[in-house]
N, C-alpha and C. Protein backbone atom coordinates (compact mmCIF):
# COMPACT_ATOMS: atom_id res chain seq x y z
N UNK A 1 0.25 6.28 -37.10
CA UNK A 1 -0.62 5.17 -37.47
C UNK A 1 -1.31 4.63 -36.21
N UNK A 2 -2.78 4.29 -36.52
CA UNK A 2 -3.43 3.84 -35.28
C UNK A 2 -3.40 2.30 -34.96
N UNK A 3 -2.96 2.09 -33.52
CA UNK A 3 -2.71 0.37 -33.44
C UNK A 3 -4.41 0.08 -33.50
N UNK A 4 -3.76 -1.32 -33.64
CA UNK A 4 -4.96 -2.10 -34.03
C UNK A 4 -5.50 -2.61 -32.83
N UNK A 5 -7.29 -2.71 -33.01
CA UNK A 5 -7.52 -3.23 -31.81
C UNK A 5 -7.88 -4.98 -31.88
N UNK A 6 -7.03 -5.72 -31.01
CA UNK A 6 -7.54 -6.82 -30.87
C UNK A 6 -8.66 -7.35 -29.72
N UNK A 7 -9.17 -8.53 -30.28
CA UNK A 7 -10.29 -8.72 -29.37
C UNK A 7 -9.12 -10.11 -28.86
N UNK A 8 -9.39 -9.75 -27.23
CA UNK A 8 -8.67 -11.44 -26.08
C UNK A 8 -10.09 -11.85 -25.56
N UNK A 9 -9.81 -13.18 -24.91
CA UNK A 9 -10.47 -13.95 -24.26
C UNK A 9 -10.44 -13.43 -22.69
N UNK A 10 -9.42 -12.99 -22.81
CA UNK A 10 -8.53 -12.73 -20.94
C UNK A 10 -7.98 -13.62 -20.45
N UNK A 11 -7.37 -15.00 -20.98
CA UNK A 11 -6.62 -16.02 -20.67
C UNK A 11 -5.51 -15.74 -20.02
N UNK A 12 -5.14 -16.50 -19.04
CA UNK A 12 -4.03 -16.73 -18.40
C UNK A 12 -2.35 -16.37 -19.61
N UNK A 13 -2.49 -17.35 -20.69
CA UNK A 13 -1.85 -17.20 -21.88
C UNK A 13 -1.56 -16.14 -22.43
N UNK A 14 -3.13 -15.37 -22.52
CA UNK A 14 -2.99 -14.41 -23.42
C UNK A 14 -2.21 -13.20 -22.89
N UNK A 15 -2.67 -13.33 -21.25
CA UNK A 15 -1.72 -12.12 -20.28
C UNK A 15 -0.34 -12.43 -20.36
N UNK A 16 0.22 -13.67 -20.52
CA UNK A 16 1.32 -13.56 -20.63
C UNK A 16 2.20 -13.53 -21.44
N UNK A 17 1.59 -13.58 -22.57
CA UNK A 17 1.91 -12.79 -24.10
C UNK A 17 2.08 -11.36 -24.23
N UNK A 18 1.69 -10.66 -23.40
CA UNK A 18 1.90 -9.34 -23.33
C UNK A 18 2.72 -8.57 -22.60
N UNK A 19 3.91 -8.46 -22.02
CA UNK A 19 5.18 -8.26 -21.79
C UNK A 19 5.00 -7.44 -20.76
N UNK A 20 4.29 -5.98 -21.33
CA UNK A 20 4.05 -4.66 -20.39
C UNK A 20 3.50 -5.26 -18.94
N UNK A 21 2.38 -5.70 -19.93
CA UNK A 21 1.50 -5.87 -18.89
C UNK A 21 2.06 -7.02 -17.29
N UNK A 22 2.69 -8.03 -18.07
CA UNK A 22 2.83 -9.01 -17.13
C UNK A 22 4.39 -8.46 -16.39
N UNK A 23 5.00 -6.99 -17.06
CA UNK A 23 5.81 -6.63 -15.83
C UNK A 23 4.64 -5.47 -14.84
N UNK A 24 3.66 -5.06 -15.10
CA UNK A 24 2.72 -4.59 -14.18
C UNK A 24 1.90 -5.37 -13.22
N UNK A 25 1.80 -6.31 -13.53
CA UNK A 25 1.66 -7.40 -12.74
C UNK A 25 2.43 -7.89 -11.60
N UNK A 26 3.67 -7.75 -11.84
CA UNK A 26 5.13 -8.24 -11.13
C UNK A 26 5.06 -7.20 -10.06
N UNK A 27 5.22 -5.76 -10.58
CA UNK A 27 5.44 -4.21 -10.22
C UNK A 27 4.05 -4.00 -8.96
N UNK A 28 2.90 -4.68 -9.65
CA UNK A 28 1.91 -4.14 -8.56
C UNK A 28 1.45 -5.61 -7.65
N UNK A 29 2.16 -6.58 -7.90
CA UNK A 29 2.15 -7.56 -6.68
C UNK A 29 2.64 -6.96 -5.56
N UNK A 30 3.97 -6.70 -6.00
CA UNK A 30 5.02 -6.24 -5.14
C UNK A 30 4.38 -5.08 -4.11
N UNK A 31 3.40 -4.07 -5.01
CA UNK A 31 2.94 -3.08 -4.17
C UNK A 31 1.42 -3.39 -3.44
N UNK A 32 0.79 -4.20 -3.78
CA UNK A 32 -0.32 -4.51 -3.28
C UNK A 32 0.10 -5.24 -2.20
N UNK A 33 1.38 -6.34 -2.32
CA UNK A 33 2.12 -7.19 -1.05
C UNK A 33 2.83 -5.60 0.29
N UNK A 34 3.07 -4.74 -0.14
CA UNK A 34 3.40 -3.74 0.49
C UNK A 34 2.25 -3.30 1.37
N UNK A 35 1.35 -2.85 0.57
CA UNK A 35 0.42 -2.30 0.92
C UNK A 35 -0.12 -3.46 2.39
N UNK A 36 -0.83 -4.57 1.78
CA UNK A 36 -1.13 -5.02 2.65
C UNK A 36 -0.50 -5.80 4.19
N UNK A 37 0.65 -5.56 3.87
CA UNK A 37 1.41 -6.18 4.83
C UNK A 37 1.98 -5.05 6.11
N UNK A 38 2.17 -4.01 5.33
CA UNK A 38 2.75 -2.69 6.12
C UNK A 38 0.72 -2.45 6.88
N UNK A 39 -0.29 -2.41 6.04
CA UNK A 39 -1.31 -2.36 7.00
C UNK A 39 -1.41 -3.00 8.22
N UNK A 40 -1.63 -4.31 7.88
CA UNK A 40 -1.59 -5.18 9.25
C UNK A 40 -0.69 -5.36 10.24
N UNK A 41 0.25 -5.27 9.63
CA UNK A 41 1.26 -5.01 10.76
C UNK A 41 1.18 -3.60 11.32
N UNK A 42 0.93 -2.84 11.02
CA UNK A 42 0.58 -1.58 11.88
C UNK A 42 -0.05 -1.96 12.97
N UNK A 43 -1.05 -2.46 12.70
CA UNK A 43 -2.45 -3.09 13.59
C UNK A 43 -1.73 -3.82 14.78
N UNK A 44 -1.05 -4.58 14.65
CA UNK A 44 -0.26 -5.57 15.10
C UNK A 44 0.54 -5.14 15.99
N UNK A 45 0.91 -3.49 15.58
CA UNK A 45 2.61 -3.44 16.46
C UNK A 45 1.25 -2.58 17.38
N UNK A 46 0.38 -2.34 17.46
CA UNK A 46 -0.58 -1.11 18.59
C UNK A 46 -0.07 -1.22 19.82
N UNK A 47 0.28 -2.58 20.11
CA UNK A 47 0.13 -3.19 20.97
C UNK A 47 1.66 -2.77 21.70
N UNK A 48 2.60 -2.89 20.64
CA UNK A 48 4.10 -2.67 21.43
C UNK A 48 4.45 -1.26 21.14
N UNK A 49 3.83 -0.30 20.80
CA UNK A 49 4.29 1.11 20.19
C UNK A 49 4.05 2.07 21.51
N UNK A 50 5.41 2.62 21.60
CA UNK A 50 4.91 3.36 23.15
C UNK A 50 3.85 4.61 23.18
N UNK A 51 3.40 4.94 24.03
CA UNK A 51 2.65 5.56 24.35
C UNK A 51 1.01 4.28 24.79
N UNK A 52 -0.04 5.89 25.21
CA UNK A 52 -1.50 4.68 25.63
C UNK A 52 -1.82 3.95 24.43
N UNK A 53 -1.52 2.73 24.50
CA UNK A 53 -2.55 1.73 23.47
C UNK A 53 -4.40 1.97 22.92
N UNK A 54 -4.46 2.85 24.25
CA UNK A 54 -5.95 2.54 23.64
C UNK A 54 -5.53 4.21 22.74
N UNK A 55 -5.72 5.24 23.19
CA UNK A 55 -4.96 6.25 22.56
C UNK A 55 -4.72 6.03 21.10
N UNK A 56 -3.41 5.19 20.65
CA UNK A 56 -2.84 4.93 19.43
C UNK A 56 -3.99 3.98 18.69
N UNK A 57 -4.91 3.31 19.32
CA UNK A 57 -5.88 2.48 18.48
C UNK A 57 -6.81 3.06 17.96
N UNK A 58 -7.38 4.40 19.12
CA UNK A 58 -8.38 5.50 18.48
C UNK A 58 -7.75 6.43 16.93
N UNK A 59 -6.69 6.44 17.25
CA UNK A 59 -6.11 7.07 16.39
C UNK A 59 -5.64 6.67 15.48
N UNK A 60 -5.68 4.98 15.10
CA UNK A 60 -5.34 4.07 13.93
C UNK A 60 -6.66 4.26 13.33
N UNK A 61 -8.06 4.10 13.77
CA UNK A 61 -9.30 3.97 13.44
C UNK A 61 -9.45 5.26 12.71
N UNK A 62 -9.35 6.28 13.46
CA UNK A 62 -9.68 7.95 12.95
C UNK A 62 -8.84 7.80 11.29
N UNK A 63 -8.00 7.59 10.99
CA UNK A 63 -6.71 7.16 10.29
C UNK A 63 -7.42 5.95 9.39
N UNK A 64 -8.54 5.54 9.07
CA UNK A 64 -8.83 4.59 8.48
C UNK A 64 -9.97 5.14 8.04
N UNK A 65 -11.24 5.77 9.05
CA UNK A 65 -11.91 6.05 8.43
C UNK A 65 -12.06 7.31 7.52
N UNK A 66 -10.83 8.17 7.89
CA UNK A 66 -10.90 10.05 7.01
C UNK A 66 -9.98 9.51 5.85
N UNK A 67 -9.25 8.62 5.80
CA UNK A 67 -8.14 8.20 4.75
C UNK A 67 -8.89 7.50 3.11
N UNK A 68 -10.55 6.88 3.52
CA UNK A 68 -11.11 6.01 2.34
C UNK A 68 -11.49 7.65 1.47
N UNK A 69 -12.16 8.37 1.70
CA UNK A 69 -13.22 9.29 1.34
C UNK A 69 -11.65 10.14 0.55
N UNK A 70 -10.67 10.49 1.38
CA UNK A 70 -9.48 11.09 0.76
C UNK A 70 -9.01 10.44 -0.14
N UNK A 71 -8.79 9.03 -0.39
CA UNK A 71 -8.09 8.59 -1.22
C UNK A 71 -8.90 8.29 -2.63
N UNK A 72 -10.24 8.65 -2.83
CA UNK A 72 -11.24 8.30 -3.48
C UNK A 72 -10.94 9.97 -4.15
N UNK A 73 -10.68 10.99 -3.63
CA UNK A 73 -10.81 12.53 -4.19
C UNK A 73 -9.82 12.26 -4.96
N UNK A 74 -8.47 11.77 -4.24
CA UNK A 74 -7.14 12.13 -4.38
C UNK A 74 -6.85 11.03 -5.91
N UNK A 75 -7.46 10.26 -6.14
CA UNK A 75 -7.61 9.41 -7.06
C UNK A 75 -8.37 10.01 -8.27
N UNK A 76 -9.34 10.67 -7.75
CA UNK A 76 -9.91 11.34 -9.17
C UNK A 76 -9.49 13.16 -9.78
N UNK A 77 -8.54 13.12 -8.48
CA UNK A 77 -7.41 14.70 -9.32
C UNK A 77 -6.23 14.24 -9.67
N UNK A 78 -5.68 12.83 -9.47
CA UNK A 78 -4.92 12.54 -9.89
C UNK A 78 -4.04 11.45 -10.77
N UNK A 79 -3.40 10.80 -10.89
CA UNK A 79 -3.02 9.15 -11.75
C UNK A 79 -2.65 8.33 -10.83
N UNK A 80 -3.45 7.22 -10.56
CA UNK A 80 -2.95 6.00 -9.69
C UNK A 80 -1.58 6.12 -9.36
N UNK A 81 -0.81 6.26 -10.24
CA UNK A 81 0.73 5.91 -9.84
C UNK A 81 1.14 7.23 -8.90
N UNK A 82 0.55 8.22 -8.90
CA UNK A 82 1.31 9.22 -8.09
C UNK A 82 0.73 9.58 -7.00
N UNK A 83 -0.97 8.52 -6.88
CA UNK A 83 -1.96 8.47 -5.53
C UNK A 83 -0.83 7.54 -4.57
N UNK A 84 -0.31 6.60 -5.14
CA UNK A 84 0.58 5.26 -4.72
C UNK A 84 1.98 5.96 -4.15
N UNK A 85 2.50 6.69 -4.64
CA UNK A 85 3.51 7.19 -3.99
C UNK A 85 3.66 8.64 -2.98
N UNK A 86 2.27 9.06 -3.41
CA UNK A 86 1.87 10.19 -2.63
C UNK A 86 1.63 9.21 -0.93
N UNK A 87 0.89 8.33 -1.03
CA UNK A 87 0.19 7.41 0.18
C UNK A 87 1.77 6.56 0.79
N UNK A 88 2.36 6.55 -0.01
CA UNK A 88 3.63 5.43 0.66
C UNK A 88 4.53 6.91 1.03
N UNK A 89 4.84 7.30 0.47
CA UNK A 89 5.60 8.70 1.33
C UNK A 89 4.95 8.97 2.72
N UNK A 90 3.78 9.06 2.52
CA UNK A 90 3.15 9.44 3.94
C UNK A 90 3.15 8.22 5.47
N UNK A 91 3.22 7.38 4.39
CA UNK A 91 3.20 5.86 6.02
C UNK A 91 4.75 5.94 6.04
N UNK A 92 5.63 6.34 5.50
CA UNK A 92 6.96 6.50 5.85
C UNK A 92 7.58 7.14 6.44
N UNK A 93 6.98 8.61 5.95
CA UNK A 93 7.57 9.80 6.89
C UNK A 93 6.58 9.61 8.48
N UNK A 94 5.24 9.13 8.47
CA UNK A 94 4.89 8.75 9.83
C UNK A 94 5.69 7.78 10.56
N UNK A 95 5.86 7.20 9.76
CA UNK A 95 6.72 6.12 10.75
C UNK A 95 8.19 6.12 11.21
N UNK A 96 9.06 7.05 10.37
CA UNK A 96 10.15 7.57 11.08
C UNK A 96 10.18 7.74 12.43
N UNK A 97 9.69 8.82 12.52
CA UNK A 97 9.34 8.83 14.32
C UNK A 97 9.37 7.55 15.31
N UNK A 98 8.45 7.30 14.91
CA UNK A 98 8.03 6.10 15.51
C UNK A 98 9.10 4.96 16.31
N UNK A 99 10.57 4.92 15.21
CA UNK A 99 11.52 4.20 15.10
C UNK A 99 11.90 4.67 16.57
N UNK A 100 12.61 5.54 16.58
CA UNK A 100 12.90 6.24 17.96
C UNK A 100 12.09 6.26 19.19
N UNK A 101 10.76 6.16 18.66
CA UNK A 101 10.33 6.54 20.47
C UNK A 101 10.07 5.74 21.07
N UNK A 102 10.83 4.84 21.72
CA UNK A 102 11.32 4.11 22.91
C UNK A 102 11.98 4.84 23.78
N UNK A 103 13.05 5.14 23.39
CA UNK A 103 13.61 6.25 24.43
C UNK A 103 13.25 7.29 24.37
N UNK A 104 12.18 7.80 23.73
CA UNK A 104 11.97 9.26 23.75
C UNK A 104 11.02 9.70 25.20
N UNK A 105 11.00 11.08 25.60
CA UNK A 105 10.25 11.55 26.40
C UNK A 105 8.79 11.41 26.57
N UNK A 106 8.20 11.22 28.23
CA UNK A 106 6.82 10.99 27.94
C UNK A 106 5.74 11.63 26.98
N UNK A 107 6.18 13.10 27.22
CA UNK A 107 5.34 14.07 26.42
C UNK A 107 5.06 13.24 24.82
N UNK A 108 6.53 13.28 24.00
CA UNK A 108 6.71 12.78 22.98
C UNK A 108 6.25 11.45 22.08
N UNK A 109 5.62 10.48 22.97
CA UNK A 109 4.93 9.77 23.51
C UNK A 109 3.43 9.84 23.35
N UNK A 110 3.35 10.70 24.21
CA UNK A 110 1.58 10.87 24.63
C UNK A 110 0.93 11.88 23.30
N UNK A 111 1.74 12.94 22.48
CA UNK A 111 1.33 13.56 21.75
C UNK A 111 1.91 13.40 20.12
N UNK A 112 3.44 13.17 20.11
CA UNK A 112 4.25 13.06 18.49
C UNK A 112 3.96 11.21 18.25
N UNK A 113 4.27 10.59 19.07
CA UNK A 113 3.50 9.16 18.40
C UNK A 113 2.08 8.93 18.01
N UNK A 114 0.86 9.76 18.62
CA UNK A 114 -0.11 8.76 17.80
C UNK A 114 -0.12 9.81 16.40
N UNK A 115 0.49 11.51 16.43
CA UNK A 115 0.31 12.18 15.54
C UNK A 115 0.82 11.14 14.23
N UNK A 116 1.96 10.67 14.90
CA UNK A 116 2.87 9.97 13.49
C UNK A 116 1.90 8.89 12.69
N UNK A 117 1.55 7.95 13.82
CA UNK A 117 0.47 7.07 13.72
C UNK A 117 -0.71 7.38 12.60
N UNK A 118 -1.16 8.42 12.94
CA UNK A 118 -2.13 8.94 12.06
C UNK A 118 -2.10 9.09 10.77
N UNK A 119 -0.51 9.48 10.84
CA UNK A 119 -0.21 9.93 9.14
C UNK A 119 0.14 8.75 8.72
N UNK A 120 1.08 7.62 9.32
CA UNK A 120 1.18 6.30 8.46
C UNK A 120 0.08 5.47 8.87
N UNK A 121 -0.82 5.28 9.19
CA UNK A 121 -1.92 3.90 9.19
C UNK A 121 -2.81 5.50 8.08
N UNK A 122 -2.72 6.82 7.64
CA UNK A 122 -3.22 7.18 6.67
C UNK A 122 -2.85 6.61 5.49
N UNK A 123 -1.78 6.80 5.46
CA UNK A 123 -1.00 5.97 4.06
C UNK A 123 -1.69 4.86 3.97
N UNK A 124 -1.53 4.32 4.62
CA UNK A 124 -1.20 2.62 4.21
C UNK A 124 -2.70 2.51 3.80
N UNK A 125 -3.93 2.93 4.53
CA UNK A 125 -5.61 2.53 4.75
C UNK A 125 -5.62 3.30 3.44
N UNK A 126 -4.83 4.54 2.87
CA UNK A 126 -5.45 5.37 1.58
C UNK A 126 -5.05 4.45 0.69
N UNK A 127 -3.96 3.30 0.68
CA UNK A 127 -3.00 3.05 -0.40
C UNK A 127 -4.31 1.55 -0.94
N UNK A 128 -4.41 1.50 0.68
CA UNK A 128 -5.59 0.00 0.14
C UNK A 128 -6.50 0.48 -0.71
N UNK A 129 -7.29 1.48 -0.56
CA UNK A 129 -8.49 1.66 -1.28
C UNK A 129 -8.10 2.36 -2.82
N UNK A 130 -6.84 2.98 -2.89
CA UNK A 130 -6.35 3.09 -3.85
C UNK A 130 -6.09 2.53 -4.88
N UNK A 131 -5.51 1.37 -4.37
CA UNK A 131 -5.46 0.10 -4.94
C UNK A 131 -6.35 -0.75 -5.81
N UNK A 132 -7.73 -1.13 -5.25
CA UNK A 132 -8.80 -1.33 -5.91
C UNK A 132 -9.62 -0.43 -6.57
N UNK A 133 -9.62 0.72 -5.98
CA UNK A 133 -10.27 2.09 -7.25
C UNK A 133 -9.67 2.37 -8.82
N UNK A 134 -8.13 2.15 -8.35
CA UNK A 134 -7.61 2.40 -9.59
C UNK A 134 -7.04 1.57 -10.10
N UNK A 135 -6.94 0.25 -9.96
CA UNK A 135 -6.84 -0.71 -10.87
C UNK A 135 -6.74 -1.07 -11.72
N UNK A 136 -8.04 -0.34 -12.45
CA UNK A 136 -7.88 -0.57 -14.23
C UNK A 136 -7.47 0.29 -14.76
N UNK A 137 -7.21 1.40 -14.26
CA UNK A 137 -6.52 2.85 -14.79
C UNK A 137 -5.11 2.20 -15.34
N UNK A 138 -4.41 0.20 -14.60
CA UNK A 138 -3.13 0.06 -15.05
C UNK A 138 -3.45 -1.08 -16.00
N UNK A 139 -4.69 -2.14 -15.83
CA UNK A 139 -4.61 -2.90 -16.62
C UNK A 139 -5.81 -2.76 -17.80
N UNK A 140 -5.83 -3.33 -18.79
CA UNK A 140 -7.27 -4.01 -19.23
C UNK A 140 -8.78 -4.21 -18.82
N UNK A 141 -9.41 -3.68 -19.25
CA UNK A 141 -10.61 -4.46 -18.36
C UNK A 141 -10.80 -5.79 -18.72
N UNK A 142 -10.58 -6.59 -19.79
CA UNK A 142 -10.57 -7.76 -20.17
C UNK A 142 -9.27 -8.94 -19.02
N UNK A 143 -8.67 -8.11 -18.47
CA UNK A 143 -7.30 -8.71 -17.71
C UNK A 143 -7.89 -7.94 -16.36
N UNK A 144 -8.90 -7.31 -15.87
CA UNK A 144 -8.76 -6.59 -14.71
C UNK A 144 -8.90 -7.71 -13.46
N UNK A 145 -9.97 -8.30 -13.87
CA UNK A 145 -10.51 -9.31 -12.39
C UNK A 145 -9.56 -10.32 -12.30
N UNK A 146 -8.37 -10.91 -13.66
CA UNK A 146 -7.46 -11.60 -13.02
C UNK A 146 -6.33 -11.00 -12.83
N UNK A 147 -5.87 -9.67 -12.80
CA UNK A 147 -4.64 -9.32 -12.70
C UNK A 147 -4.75 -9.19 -11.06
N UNK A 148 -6.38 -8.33 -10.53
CA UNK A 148 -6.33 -8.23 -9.52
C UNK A 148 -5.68 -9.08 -8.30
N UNK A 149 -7.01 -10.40 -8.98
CA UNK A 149 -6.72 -11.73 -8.31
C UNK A 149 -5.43 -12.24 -8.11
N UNK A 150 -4.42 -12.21 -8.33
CA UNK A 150 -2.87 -12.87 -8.71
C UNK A 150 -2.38 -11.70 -7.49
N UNK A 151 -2.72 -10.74 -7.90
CA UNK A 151 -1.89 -9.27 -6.88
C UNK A 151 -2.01 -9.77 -5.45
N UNK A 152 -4.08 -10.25 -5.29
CA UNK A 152 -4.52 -10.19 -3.91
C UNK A 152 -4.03 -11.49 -3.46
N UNK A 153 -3.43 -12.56 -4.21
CA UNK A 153 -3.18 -13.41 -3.67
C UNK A 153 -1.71 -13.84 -3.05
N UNK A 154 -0.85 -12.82 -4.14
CA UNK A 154 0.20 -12.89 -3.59
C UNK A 154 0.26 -12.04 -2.41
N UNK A 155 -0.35 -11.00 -2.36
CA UNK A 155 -0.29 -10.16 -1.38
C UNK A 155 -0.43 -10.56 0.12
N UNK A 156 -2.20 -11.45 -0.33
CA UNK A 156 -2.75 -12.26 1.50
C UNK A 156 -1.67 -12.86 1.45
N UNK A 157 -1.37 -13.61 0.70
CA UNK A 157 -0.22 -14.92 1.41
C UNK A 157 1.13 -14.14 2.02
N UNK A 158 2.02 -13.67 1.59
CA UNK A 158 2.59 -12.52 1.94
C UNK A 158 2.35 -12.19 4.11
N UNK A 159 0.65 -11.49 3.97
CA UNK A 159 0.98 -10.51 4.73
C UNK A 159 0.42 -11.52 6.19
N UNK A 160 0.33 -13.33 5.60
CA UNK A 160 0.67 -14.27 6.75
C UNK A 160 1.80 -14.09 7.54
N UNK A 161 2.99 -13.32 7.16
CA UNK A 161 4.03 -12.99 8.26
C UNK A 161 4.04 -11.74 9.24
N UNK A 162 2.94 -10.84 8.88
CA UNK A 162 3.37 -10.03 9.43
C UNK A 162 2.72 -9.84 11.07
N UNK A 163 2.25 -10.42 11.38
CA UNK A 163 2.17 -11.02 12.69
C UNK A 163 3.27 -11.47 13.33
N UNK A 164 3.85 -12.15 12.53
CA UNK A 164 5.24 -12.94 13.13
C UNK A 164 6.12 -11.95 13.25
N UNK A 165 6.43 -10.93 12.18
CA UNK A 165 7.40 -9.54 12.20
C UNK A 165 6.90 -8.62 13.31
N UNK A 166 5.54 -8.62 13.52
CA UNK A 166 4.90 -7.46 14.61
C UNK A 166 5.93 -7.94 16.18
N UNK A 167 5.94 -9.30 16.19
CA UNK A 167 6.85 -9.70 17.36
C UNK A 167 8.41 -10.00 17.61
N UNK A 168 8.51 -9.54 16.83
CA UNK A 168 10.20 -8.95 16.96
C UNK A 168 10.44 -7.79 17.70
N UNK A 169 11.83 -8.09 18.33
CA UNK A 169 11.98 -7.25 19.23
C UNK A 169 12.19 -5.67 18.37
N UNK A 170 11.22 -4.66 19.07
CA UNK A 170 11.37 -2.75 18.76
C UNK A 170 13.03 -2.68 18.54
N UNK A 171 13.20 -1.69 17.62
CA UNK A 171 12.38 -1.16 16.73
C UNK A 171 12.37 -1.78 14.94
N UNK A 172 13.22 -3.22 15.03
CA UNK A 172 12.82 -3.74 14.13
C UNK A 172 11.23 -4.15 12.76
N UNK A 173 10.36 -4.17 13.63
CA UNK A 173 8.99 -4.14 12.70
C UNK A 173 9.39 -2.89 12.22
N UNK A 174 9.09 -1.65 13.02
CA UNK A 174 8.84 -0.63 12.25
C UNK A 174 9.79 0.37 11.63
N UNK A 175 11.03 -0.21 11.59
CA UNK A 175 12.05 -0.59 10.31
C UNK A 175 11.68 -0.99 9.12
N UNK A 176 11.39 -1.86 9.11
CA UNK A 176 10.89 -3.03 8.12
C UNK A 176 9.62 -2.30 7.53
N UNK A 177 8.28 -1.34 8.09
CA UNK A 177 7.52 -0.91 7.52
C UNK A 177 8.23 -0.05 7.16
N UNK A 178 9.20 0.90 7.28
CA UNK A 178 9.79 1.83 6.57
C UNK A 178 10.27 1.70 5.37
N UNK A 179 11.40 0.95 5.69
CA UNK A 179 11.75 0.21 4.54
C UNK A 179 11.09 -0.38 3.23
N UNK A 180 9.74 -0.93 3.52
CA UNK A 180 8.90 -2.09 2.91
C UNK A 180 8.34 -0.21 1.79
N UNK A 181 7.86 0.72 2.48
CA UNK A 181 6.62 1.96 2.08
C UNK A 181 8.04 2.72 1.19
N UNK A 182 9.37 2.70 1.80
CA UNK A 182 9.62 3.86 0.40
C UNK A 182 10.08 2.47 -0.64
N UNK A 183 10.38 1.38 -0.89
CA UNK A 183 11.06 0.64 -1.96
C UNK A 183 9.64 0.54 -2.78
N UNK A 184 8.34 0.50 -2.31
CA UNK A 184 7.24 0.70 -2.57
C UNK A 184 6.72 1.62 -3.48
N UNK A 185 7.33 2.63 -2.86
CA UNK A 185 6.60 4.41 -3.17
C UNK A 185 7.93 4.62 -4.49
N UNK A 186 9.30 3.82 -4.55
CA UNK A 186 9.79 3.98 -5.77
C UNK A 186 9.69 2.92 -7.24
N UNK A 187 8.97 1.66 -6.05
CA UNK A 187 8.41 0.83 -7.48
C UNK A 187 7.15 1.42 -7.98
N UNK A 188 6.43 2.20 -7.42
CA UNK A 188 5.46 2.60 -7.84
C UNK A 188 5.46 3.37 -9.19
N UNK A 189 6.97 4.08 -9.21
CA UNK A 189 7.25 5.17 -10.05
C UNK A 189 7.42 4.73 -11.70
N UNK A 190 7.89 3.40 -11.78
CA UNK A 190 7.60 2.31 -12.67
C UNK A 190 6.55 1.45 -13.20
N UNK A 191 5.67 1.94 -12.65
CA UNK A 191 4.12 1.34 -13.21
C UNK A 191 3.64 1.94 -14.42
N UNK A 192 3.37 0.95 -15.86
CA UNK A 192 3.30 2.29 -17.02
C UNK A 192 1.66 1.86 -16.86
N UNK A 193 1.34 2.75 -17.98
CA UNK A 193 -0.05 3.30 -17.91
C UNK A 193 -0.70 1.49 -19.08
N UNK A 194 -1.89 1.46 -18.54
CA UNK A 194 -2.38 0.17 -19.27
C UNK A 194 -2.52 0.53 -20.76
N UNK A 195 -2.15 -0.65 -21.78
CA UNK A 195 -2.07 -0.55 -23.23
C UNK A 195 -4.06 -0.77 -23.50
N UNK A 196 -4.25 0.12 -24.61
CA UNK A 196 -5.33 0.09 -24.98
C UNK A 196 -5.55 -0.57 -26.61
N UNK A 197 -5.31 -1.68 -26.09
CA UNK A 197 -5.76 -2.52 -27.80
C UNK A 197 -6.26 -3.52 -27.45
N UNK A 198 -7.27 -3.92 -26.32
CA UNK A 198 -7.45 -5.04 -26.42
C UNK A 198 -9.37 -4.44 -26.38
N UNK A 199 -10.56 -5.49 -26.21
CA UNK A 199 -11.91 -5.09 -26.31
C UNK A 199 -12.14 -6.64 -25.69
């Protein structure tokens, strides 16, 4: 039997009458707060991550600009939810490394850190644009511009700390981005697909 389609207003109310939806809401705060917080703080730690700074900054940038155009392909061969965990796997396994090289060798340094670099400020810069491309692929379009809104807001407010985390003593921050990209990349796995009855 075919559900019925109702017509909403897009009220605050009406979103929260709808159960799915307002745990996708919950599910992609959480990951949009990921997303944006593990970004900036990347940005943030440039500064304390060994090896040349200017080096690791060229290579945050390179990492930002090849990551939009990829995550835009990678979005249209595939389903938001598995662009989201494909992109958080990747700022994770980059950033492993990372954890360690303080004591690691100069070489290791000058060549396996900004490599790592590359692959997590890829993640994280693919996961942003991901984020807003595929959007409605989870909600409503009648719920899209405020589900967004609620995500981006919990998210900015949120990623007001991560400045404060960038200055903690190594290798704590980039712990914490580790941590933050896989609990991320497995809430992601829980995102259901948006209900189609509303107009």
């Amino acid at each position: 039997m075919q559900e019925e389609v109702r017509h909403t207003e897009g009220t605050l109310k009406e979103l929260w009458d709808e159960k799915p939806l307002v745990a996708n809401v919950i599910l992609m705060s959480a990951i949009w707060t990921t997303c944006s917080f593990t970004y900036y703080l990347a940005k943030f730690q440039l500064k304390y991550i060994p090896g040349d700074p200017f080096v690791n900054s060229v290579v945050s940038s390179m990492a930002d600009a090849i990551s939009r155009p990829v995550a835009y392909f990678a979005y249209k061969c595939m389903h938001t939810r598995k662009v989201m965990l494909m992109f958080f796997t990747m700022s994770a396994i980059g950033s492993i490394p990372v954890i360690f090289s303080g004591g690691a060798s100069d070489s290791f340094k000058e060549f396996i850190v900004p490599i790592c670099l590359l692959v997590a400020n890829f993640g994280s810069c693919g996961n942003f644009s991901n984020l807003y491309i595929g959007h409605l692929d989870l909600f409503p379009v009648v719920f899209g511009t405020t589900t967004m809104g609620i995500c981006n807001v919990v998210a900015r407010f949120a990623t007001i700390f991560a400045p404060v985390v960038a200055e903690v003593e190594e290798p704590y921050p980039m712990i914490a981005y580790t941590a933050l990209c896989i609990m991320a990349a497995i809430t992601s796995m829980f995102i259901r697909d948006k209900v189609k009855t509303f107009y």
